[in-house]
N, C-alpha and C. Protein backbone atom coordinates (compact mmCIF):
# COMPACT_ATOMS: atom_id res chain seq x y z
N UNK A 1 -42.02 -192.54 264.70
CA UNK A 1 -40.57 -192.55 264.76
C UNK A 1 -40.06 -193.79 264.03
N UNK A 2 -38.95 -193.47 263.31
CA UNK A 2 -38.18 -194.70 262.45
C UNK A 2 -37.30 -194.95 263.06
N UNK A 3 -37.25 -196.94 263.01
CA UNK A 3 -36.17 -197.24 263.61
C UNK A 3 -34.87 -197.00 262.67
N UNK A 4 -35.10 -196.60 261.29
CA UNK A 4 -33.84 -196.36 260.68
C UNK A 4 -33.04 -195.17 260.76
N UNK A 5 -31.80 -195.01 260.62
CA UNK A 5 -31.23 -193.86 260.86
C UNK A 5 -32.02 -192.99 259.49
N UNK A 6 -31.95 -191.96 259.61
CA UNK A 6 -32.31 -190.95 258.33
C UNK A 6 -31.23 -190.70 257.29
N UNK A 7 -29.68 -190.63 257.97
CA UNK A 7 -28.63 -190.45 257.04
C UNK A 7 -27.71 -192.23 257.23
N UNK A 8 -27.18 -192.50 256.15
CA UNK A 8 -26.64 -193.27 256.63
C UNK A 8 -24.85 -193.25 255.92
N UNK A 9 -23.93 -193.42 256.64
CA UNK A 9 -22.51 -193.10 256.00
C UNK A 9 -22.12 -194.19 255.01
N UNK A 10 -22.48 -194.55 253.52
CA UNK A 10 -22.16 -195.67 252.67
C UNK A 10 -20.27 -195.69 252.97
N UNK A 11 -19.33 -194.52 253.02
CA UNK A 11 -17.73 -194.59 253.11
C UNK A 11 -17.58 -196.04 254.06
N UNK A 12 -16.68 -196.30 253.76
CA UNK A 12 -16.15 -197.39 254.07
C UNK A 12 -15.18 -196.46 255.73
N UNK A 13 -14.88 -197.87 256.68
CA UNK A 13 -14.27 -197.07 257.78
C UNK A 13 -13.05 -196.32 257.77
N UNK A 14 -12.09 -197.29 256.26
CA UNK A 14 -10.86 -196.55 256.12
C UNK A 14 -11.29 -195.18 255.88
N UNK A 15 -12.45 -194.95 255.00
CA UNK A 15 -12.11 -194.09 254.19
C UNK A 15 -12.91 -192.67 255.42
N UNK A 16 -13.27 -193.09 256.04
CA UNK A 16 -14.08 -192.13 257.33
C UNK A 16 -12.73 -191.77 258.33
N UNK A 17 -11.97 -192.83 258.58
CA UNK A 17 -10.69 -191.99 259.30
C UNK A 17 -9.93 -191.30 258.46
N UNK A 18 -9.59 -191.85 257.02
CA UNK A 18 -9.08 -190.70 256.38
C UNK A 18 -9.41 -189.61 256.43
N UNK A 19 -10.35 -189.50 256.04
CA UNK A 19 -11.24 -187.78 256.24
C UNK A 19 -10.86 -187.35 257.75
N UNK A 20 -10.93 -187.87 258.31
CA UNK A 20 -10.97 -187.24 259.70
C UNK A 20 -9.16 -186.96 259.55
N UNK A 21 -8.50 -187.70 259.45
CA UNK A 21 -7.13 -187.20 259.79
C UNK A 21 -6.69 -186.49 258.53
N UNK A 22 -7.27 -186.24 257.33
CA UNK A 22 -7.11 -185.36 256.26
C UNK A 22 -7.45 -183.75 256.57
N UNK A 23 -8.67 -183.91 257.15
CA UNK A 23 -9.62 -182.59 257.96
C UNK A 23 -8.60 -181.99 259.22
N UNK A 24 -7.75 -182.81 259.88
CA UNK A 24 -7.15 -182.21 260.83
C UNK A 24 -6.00 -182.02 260.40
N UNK A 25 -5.24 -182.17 259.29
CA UNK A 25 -3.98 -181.98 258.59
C UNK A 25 -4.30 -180.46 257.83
N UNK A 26 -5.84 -180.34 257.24
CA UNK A 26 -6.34 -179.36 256.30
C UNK A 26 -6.74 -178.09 257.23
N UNK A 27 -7.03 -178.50 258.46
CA UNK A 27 -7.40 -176.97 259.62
C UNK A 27 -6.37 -176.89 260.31
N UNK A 28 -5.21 -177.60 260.50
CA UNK A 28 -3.90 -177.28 261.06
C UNK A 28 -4.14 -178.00 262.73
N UNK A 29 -4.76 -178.83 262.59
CA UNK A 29 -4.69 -179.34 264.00
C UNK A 29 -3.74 -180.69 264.28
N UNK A 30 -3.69 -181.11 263.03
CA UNK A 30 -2.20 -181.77 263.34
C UNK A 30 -1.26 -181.18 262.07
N UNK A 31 -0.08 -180.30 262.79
CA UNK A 31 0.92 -179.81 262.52
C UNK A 31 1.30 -181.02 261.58
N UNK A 32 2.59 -180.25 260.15
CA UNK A 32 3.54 -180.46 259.87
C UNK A 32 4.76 -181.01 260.90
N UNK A 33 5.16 -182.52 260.68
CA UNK A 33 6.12 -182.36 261.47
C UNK A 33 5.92 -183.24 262.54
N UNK A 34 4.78 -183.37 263.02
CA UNK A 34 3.68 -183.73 263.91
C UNK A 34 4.03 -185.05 264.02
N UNK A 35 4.73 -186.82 265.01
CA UNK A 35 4.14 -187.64 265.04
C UNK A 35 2.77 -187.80 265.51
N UNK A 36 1.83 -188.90 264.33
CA UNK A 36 0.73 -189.29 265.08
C UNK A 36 0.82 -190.54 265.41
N UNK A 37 0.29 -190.91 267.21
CA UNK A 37 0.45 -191.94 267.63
C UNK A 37 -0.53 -192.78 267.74
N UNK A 38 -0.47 -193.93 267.27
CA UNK A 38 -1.13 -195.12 266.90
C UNK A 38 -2.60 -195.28 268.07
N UNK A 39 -2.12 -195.57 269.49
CA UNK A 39 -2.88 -195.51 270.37
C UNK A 39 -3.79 -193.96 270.81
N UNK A 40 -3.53 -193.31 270.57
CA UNK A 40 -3.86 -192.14 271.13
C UNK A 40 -4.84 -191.86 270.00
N UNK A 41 -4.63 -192.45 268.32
CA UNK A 41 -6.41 -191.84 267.36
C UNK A 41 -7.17 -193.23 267.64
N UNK A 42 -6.49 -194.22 268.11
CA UNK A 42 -7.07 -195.19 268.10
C UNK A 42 -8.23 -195.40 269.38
N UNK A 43 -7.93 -194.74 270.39
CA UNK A 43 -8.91 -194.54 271.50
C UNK A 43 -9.61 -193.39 271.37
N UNK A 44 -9.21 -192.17 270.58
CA UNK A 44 -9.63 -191.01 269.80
C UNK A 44 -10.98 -191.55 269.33
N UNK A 45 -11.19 -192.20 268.35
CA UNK A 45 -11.53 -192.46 266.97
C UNK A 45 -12.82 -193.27 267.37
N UNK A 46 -12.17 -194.34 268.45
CA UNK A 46 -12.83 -195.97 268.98
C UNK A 46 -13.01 -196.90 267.60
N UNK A 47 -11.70 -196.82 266.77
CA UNK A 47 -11.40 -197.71 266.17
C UNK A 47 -9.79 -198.71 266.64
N UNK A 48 -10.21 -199.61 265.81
CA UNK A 48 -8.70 -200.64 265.91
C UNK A 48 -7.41 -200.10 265.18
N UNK A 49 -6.67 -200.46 264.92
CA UNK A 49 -5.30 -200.44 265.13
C UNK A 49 -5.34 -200.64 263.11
N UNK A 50 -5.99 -201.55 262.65
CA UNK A 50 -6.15 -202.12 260.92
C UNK A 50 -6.49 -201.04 260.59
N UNK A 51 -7.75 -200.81 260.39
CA UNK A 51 -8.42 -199.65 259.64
C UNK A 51 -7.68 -198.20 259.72
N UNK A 52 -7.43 -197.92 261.01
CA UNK A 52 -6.20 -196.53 260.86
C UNK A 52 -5.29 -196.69 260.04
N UNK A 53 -4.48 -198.35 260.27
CA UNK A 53 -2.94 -198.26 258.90
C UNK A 53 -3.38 -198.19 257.95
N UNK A 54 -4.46 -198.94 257.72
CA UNK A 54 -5.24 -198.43 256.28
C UNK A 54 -5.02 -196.97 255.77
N UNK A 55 -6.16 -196.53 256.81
CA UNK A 55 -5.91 -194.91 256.39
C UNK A 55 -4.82 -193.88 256.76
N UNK A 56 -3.86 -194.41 256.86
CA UNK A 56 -2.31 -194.32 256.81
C UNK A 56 -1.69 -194.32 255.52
N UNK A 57 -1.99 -195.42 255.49
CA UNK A 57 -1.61 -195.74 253.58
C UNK A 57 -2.18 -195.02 253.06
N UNK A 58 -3.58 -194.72 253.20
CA UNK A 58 -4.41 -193.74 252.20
C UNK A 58 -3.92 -192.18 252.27
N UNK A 59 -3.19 -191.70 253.39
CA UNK A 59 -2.67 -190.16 253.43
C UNK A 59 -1.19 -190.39 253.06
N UNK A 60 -0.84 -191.58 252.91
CA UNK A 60 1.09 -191.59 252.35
C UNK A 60 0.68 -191.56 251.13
N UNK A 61 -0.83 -192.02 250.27
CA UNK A 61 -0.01 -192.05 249.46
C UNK A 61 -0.88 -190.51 248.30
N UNK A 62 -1.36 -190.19 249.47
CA UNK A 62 -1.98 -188.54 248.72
C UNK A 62 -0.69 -186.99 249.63
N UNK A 63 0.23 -187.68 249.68
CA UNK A 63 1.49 -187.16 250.41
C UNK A 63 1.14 -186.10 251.57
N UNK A 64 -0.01 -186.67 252.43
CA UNK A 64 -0.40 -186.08 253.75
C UNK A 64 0.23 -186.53 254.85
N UNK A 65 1.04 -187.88 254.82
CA UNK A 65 1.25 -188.25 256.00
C UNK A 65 2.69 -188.81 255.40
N UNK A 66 3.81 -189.31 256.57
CA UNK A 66 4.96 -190.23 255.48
C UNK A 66 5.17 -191.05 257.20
N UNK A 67 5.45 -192.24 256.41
CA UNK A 67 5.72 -193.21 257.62
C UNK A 67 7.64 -192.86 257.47
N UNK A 68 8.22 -193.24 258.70
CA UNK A 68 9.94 -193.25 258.60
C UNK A 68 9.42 -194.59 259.68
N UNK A 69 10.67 -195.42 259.14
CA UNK A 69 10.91 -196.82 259.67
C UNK A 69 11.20 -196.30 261.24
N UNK A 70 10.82 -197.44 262.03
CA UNK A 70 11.33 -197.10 263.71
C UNK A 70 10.91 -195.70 264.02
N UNK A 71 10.25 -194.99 263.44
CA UNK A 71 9.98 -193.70 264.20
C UNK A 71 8.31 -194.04 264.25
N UNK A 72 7.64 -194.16 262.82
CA UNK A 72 6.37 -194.35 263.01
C UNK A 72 5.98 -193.02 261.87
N UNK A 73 4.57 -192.71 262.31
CA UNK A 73 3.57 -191.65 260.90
C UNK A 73 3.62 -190.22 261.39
N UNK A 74 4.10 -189.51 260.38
CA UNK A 74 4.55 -187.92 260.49
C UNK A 74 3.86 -187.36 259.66
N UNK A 75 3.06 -186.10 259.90
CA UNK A 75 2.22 -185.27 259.20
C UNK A 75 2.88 -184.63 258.44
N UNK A 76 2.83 -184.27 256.84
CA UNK A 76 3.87 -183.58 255.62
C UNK A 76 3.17 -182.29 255.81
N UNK A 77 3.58 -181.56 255.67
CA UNK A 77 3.42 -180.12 254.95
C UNK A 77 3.05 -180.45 253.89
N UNK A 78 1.40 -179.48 253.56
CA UNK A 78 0.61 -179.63 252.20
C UNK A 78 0.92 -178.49 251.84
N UNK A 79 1.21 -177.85 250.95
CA UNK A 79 1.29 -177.15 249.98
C UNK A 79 -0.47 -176.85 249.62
N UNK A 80 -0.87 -175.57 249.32
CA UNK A 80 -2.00 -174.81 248.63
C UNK A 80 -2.34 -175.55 247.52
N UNK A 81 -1.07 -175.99 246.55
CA UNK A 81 -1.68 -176.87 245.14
C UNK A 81 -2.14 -178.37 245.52
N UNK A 82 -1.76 -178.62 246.62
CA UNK A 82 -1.92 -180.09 246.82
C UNK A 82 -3.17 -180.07 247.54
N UNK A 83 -3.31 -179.17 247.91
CA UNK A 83 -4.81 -178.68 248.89
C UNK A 83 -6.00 -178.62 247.98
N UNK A 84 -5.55 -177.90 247.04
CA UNK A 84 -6.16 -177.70 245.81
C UNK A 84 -5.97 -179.11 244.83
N UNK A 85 -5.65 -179.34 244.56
CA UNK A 85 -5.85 -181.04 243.64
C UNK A 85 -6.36 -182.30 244.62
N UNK A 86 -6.33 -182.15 246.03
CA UNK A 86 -7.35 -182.83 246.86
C UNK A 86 -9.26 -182.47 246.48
N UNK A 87 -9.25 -180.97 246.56
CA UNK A 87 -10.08 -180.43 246.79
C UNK A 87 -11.45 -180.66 245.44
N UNK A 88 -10.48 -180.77 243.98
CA UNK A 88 -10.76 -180.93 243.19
C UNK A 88 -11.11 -181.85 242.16
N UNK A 89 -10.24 -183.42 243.61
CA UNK A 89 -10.96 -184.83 242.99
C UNK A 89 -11.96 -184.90 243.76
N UNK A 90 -12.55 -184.36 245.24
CA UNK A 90 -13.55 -184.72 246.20
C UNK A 90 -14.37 -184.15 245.99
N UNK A 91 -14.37 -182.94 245.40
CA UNK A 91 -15.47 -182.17 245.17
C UNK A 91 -16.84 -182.42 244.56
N UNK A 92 -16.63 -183.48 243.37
CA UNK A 92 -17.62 -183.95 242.43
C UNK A 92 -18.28 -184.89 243.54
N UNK A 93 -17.79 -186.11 244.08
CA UNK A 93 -18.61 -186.61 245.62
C UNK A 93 -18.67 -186.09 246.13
N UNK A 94 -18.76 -185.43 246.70
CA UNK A 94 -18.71 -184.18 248.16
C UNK A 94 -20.15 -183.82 247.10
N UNK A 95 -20.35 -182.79 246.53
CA UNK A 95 -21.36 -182.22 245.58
C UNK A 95 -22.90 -183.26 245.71
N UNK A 96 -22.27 -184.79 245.09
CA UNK A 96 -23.09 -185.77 244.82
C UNK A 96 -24.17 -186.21 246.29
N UNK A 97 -23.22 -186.27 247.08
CA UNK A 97 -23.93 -186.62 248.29
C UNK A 97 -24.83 -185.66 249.10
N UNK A 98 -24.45 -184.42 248.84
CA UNK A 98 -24.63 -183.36 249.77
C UNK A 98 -26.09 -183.25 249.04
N UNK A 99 -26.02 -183.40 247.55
CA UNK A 99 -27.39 -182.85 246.88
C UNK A 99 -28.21 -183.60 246.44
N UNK A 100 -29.52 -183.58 246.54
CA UNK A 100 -30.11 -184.52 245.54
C UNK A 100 -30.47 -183.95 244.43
N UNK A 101 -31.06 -185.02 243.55
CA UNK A 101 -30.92 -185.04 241.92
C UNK A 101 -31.60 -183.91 241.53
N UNK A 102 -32.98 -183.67 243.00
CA UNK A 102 -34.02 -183.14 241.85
C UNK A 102 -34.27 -181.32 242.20
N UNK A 103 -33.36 -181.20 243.51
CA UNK A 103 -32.79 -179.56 244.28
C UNK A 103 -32.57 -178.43 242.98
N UNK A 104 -32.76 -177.60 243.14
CA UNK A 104 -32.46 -176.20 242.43
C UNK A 104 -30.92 -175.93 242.04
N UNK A 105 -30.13 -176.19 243.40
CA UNK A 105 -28.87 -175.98 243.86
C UNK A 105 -28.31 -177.18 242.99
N UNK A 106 -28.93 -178.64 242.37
CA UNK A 106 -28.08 -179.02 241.37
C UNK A 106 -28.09 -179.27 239.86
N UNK A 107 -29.35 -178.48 239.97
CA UNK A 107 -29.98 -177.80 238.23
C UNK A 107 -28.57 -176.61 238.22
N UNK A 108 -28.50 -175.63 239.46
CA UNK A 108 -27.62 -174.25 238.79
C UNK A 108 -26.24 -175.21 238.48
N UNK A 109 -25.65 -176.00 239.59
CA UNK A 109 -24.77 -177.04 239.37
C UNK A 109 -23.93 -177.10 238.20
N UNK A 110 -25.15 -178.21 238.05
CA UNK A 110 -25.34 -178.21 236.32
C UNK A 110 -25.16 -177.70 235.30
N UNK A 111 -25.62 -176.36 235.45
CA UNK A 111 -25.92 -175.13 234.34
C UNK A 111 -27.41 -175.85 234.10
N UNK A 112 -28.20 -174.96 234.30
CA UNK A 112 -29.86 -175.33 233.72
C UNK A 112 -30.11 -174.48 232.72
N UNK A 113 -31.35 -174.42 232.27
CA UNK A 113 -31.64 -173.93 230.65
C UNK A 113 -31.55 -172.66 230.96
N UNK A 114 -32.17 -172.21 232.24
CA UNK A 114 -32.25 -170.59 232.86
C UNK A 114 -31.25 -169.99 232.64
N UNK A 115 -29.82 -170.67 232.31
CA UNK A 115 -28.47 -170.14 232.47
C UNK A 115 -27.56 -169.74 233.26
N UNK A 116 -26.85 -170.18 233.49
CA UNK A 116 -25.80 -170.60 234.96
C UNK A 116 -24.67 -169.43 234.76
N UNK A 117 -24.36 -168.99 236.00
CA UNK A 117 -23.88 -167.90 236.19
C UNK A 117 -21.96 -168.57 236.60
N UNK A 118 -22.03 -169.40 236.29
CA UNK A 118 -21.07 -170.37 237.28
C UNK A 118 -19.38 -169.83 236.17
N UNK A 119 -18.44 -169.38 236.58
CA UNK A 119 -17.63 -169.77 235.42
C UNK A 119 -15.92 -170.41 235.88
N UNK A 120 -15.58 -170.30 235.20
CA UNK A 120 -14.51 -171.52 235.70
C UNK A 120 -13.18 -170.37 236.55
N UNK A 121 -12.52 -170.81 237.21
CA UNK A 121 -11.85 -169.97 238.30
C UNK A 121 -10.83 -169.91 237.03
N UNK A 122 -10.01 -168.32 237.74
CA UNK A 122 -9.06 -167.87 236.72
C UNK A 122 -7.73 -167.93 237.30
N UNK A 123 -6.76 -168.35 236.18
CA UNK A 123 -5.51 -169.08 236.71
C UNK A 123 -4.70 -167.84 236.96
């Protein structure tokens, strides 16, 4: 048995609550409309109070979340294209991590010499 973990998360912590409150904006578990309250992801999460505004900032400014002065952070309505131009900068990491170099699954990826069946989605 290894004392090391087998996977280990390189994301930084902002960027791990982002995902998490991006993922619950993207399956509808926090509504449009929605305040989210500071204390309540923060005992959620078992992070501090920094790293969430962080990743606050990081969903204002991919227009997932909008702060209003004196009220606090409100979940936006995403739109399908914005779902889709998320989907389509993460994807290439998302891909990278999930696979390694030397898998089948990122030869077809790729396109390998065998010839890749892959073709580009139609508008």
């Amino acid at each position: 048995m290894s004392l090391y973990p087998t996977a280990v998360d390189s994301r930084t912590l902002v960027a791990q609550i982002a995902d998490t409150l991006r993922a619950g904006v993207i399956l509808g578990h926090l509504q449009p409309g929605e305040r989210i309250r500071q204390d309540d992801f923060t005992t959620q999460l078992g992070v501090s109070r920094t790293p969430l505004r962080e990743a606050f900032r990081v969903l204002e400014n991919e227009s997932g979340l909008i702060s209003r002065p004196r009220i606090g952070v409100e979940v936006t309505g995403l739109t399908a294209v914005e779902v889709e131009k998320i989907a389509l900068v993460r994807l290439p990491s998302e891909r990278s991590r999930r696979v390694s170099p030397r898998s089948p699954t990122r030869q077809v990826m790729r396109g390998s010499s065998t010839g890749c069946c892959m073709r580009p989605a139609s508008r």
